[in-house]
C-alpha atoms as a PDB file:
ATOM      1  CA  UNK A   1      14.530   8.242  -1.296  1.00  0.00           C
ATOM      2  CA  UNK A   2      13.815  12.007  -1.566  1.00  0.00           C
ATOM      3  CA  UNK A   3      11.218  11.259  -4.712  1.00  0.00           C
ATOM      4  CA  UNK A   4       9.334   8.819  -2.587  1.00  0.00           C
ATOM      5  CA  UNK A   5       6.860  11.787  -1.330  1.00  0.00           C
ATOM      6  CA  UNK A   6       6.346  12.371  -4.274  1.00  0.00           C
ATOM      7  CA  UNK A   7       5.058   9.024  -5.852  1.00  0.00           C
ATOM      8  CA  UNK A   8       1.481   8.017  -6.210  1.00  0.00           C
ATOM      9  CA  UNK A   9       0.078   5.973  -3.392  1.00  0.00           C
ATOM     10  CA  UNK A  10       0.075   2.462  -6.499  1.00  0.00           C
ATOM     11  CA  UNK A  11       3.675   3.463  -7.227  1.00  0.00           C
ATOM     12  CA  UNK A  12       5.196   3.334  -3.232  1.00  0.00           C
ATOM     13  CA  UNK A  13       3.014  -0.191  -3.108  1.00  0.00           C
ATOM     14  CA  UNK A  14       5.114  -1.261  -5.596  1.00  0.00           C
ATOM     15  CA  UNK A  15       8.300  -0.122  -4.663  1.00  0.00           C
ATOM     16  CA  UNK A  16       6.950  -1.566  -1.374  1.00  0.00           C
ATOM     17  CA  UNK A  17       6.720  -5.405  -2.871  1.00  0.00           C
ATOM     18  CA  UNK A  18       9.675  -5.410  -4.358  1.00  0.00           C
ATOM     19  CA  UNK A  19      11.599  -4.549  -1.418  1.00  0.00           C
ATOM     20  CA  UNK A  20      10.146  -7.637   0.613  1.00  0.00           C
ATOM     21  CA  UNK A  21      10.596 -10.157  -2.460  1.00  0.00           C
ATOM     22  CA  UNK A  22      14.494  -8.644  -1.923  1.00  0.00           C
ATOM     23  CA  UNK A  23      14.454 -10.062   1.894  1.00  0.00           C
ATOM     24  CA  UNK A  24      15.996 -13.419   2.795  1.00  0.00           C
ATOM     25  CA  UNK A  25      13.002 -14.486   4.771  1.00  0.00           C
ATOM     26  CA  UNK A  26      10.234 -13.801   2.091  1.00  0.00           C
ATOM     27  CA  UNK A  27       8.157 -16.636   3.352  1.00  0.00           C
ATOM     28  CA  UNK A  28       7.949 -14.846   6.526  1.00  0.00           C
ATOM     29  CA  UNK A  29       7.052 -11.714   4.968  1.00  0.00           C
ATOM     30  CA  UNK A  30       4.468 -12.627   2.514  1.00  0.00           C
ATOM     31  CA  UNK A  31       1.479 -12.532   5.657  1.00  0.00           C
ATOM     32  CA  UNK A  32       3.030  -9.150   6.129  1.00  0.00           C
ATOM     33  CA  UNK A  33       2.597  -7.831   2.779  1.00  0.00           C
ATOM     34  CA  UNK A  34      -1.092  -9.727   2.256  1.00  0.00           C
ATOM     35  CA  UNK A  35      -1.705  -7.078   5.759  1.00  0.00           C
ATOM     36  CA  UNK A  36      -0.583  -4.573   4.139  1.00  0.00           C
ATOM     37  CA  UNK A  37      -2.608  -5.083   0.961  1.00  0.00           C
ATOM     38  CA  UNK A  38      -6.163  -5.460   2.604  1.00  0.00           C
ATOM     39  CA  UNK A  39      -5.496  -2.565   5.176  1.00  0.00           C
ATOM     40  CA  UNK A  40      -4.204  -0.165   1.904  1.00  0.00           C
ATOM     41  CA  UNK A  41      -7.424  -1.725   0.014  1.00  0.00           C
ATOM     42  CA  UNK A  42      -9.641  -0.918   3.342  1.00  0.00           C
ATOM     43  CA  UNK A  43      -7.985   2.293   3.427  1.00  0.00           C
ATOM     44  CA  UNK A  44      -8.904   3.206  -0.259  1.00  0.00           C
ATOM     45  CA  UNK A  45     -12.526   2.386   0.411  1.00  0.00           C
ATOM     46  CA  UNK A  46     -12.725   4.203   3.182  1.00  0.00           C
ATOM     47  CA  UNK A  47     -10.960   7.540   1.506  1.00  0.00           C
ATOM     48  CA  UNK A  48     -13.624   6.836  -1.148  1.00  0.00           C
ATOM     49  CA  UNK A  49     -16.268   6.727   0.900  1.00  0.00           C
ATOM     50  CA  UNK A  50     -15.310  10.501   2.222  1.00  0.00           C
ATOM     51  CA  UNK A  51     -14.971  11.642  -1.219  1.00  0.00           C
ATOM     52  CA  UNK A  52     -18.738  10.000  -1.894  1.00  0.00           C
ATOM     53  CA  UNK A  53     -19.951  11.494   1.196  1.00  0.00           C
ATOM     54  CA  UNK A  54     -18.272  15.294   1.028  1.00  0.00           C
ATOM     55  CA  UNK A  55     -20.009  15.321  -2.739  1.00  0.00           C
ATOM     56  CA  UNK A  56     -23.531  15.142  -0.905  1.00  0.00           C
END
């Protein structure tokens, strides 16, 4: 738990995923972690974006 900090962004999404295929009620997760994968991907754009814009 310590070494999460650590981790690259990629590398907690996975640890993330494989906790919720651990849970009982996957089914009822899975809209959770599709969330979770379109707000990380809008998040990524948007960090890019900065990085694109701050370059100028």
């Amino acid at each position: 738990m310590k070494e999460l900090p650590t981790l690259s962004r990629e590398e907690r999404r996975a640890i993330a995923r494989l906790v919720f295929e651990l849970e009982e009620e996957r089914g009822e997760l899975d809209w959770a972690t599709q969330a979770a994968d379109l707000a990380f991907q809008q998040l990524d754009k948007l960090e890019q974006e900065d990085v694109s814009s701050e370059s100028r």
